[in-house]
C-alpha atoms as a PDB file:
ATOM      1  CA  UNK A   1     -20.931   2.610  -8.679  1.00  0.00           C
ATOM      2  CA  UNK A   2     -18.528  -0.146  -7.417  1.00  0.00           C
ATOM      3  CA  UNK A   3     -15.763   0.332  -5.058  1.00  0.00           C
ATOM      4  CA  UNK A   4     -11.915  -0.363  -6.372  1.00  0.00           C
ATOM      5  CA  UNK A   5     -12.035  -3.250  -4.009  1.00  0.00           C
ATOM      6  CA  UNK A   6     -15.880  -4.382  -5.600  1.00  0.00           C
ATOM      7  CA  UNK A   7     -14.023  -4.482  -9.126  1.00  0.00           C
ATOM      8  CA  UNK A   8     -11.512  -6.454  -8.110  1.00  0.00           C
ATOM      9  CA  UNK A   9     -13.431  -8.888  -6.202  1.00  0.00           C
ATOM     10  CA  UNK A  10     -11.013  -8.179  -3.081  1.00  0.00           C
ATOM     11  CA  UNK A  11     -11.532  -7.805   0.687  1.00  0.00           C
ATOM     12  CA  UNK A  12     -11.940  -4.003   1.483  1.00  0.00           C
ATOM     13  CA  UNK A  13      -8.561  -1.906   2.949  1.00  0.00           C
ATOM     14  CA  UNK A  14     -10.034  -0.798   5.951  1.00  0.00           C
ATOM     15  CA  UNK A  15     -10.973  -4.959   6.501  1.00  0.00           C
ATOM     16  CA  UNK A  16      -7.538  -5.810   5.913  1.00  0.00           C
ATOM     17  CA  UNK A  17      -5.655  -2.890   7.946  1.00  0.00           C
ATOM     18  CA  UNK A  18      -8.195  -4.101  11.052  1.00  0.00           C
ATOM     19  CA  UNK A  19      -6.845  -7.952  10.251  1.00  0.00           C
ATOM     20  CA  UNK A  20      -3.281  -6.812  10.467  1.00  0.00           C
ATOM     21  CA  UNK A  21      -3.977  -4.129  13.692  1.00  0.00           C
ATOM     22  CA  UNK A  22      -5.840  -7.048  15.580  1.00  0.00           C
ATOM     23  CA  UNK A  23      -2.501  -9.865  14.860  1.00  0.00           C
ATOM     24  CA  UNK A  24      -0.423  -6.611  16.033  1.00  0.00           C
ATOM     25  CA  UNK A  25      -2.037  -4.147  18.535  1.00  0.00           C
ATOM     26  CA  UNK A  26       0.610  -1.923  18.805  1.00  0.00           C
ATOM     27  CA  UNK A  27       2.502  -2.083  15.937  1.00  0.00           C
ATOM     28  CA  UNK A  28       3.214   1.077  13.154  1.00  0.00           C
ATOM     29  CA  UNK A  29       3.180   0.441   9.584  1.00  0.00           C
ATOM     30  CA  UNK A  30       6.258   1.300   7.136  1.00  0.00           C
ATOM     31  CA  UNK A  31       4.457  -0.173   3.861  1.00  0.00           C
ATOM     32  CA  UNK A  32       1.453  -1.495   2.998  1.00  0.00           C
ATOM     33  CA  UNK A  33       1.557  -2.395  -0.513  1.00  0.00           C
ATOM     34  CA  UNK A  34      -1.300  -3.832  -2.797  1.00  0.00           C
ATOM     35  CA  UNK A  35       0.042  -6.277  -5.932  1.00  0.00           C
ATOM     36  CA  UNK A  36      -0.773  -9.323  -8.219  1.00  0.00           C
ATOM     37  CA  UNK A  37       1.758 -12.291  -6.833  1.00  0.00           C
ATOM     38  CA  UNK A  38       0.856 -14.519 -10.417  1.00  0.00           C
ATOM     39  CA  UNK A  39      -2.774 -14.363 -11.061  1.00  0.00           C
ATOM     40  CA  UNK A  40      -4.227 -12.645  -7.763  1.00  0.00           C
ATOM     41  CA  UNK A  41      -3.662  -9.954  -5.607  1.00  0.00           C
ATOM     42  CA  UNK A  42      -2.003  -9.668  -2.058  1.00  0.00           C
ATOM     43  CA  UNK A  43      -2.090  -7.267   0.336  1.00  0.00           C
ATOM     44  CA  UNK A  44       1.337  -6.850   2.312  1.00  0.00           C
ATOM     45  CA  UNK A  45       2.367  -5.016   5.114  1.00  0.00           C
ATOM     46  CA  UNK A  46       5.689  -4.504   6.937  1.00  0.00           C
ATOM     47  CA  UNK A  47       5.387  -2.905  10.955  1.00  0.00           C
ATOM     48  CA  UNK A  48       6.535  -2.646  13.725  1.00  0.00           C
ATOM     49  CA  UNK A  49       6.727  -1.848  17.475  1.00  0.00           C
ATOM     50  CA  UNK A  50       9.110  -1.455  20.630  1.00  0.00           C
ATOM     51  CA  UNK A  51      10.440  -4.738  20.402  1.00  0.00           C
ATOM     52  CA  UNK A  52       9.437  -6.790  17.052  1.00  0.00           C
ATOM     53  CA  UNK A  53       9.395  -5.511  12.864  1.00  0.00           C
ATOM     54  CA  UNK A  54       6.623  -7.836  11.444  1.00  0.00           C
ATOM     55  CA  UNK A  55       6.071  -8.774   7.639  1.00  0.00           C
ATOM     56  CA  UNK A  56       2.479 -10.221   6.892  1.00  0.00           C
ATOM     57  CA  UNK A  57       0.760 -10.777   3.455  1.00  0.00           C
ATOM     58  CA  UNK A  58      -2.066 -12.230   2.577  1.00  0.00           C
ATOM     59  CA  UNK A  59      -4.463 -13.228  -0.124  1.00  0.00           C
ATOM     60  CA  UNK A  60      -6.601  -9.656  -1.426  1.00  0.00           C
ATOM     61  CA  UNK A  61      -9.843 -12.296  -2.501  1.00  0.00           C
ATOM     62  CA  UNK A  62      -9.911 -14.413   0.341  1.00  0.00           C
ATOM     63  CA  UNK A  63      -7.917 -12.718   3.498  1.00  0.00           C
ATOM     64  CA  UNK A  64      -5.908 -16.205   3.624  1.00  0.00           C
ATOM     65  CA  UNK A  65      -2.553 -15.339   5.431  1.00  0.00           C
ATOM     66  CA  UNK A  66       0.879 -16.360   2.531  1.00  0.00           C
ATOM     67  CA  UNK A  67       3.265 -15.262   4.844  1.00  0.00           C
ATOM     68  CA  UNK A  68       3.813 -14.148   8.450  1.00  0.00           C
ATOM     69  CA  UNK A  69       7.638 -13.039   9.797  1.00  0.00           C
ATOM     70  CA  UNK A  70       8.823 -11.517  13.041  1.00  0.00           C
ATOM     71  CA  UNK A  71      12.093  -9.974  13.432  1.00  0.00           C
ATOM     72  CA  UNK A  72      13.896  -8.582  16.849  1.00  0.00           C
ATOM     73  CA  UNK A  73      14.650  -5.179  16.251  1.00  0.00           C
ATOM     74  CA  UNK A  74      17.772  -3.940  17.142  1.00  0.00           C
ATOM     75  CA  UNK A  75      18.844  -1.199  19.654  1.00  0.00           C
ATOM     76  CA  UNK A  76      17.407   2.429  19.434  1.00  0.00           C
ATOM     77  CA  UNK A  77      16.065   0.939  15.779  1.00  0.00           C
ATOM     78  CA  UNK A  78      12.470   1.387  16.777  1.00  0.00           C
ATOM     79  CA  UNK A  79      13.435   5.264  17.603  1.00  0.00           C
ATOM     80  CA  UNK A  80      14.631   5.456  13.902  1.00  0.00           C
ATOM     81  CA  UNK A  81      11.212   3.540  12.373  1.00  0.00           C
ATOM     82  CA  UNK A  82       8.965   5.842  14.509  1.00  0.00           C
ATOM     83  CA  UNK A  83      10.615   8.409  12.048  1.00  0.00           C
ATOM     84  CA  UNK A  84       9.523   6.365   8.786  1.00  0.00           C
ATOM     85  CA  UNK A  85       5.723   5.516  10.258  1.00  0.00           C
ATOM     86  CA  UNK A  86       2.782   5.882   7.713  1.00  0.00           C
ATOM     87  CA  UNK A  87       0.052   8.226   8.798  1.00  0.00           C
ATOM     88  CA  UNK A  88      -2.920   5.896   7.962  1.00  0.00           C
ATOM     89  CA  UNK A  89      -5.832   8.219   9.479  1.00  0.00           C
ATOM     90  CA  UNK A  90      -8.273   9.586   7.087  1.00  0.00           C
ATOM     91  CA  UNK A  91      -6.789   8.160   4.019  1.00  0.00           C
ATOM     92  CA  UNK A  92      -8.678   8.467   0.914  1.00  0.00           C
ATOM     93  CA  UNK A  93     -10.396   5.129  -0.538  1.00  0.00           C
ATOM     94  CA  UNK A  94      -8.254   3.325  -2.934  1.00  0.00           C
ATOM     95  CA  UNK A  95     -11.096   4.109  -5.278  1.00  0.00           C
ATOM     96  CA  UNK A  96     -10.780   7.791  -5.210  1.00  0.00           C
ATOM     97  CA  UNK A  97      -6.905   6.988  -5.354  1.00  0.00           C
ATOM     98  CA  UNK A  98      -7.000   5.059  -8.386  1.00  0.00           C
ATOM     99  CA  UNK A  99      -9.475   7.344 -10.472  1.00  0.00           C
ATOM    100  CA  UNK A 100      -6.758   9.942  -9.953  1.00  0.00           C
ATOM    101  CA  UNK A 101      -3.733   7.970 -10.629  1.00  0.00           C
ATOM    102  CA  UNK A 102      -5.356   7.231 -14.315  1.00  0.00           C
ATOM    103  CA  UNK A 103      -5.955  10.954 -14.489  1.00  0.00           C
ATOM    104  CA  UNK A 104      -2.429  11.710 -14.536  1.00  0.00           C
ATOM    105  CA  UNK A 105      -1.325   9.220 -16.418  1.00  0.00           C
ATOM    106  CA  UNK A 106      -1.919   8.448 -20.044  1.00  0.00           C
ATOM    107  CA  UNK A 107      -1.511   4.711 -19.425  1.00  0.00           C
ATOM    108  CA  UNK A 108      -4.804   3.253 -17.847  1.00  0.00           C
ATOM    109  CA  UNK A 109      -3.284  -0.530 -16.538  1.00  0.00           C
ATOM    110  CA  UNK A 110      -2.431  -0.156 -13.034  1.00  0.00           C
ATOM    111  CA  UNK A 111      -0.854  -3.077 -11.216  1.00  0.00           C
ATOM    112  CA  UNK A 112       0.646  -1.933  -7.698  1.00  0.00           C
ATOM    113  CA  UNK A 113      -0.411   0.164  -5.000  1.00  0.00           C
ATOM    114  CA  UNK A 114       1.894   1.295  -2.295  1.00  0.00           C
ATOM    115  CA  UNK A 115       1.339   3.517   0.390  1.00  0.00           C
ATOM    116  CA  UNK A 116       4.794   5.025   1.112  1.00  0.00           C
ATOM    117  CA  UNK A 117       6.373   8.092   2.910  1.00  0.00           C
ATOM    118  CA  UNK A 118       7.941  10.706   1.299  1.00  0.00           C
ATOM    119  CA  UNK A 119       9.789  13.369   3.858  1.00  0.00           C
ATOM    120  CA  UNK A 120       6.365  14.300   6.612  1.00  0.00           C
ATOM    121  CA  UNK A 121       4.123  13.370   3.488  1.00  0.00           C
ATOM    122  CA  UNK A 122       2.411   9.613   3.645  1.00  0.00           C
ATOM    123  CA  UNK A 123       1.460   9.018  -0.044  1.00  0.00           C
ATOM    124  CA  UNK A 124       0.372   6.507  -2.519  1.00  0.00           C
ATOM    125  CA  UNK A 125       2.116   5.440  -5.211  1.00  0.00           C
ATOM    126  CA  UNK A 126       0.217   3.634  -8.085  1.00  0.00           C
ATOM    127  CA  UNK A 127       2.231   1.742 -11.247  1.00  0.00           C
ATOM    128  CA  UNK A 128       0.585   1.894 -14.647  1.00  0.00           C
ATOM    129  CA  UNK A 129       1.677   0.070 -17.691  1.00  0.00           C
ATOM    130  CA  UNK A 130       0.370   0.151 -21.364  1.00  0.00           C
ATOM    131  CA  UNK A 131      -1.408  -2.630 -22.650  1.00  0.00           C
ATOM    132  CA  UNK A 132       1.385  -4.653 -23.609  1.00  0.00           C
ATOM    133  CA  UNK A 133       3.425  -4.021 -20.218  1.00  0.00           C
ATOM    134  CA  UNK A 134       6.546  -2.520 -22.038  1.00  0.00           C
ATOM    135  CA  UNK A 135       5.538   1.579 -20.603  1.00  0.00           C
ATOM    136  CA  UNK A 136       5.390   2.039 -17.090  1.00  0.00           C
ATOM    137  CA  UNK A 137       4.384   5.316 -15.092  1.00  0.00           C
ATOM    138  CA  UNK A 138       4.540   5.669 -11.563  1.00  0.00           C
ATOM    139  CA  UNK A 139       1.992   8.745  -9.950  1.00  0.00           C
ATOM    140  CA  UNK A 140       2.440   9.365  -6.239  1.00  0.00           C
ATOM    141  CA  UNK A 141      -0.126  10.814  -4.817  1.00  0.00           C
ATOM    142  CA  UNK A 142      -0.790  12.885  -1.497  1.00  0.00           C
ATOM    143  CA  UNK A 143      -2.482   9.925   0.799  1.00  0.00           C
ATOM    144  CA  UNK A 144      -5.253  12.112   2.304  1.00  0.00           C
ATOM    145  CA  UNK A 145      -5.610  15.122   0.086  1.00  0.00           C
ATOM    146  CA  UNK A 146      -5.256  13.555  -3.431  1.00  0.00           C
ATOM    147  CA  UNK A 147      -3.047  16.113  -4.706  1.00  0.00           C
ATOM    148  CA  UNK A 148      -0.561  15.060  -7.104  1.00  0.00           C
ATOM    149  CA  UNK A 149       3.134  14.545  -5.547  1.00  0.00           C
ATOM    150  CA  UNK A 150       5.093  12.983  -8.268  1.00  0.00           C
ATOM    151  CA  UNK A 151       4.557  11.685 -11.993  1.00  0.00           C
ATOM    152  CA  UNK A 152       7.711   9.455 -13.329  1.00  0.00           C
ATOM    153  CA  UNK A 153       8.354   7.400 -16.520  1.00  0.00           C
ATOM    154  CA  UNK A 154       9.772   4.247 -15.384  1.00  0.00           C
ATOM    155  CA  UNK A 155      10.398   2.815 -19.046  1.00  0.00           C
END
């Protein structure tokens, strides 16, 4: 059986988080969010550490960076981030993520995957349309148990 990122034909999570943890050492994440930008998918990612909040996306297929941004954090704002930091240990594979999102959902398109915080709870939460686009669902899901958080009707 093929991975989520084998269907797609895109570079693995765990590839990309090491790409982003390698440009910054020390950095937290707030988002890391997987979604089509026209025709192919991107990977982006929004940290930061003591001194710096960093955007960085890049190309799912290829790893190719489409944009990098560093911003000077303000005073005491890195004590207020540290509040909002992911917990990206042991997460489930976007595989196992996905399969459950289209459990819960009655529409089987999904389109964007964002790994988000929700009070002490880091989850993922996975858009699905219908096959024309005009339904959308949004299922959050707990990040390293699976368990269902959240199921919304968008349209």
């Amino acid at each position: 059986m093929q991975t989520f990122e084998q269907e797609r034909n895109i570079l693995p999570l765990a590839e990309v988080l090491d790409q982003y943890f390698t440009k910054y050492p020390n950095s937290q994440l707030l988002k890391l969010q997987l979604e089509f930008e026209g025709p192919f998918l991107k990977y982006e990612f929004v940290g930061f550490d003591d001194t710096n909040r960093y955007t960085f996306e890049i190309n799912a297929a290829n790893g190719a960076i489409l944009k990098e941004r560093q911003k000077f954090l303000k005073p005491n704002e890195s004590e207020k981030l540290n509040q909002k930091a992911l917990n990206i240990t042991n997460l489930l594979p976007l595989t196992d993520i996905n399969q459950l999102a289209l459990q819960h959902s009655e529409l089987q398109h999904p389109f964007q995957w964002e790994l988000d915080r929700v009070r002490e709870r880091t989850v993922w939460k996975v858009e699905l349309a219908n096959e024309i686009g005009n339904q959308i669902t949004e299922v959050k899901l707990d990040a390293h148990k699976g368990t269902l958080v959240q199921l919304k009707l968008k349209h």
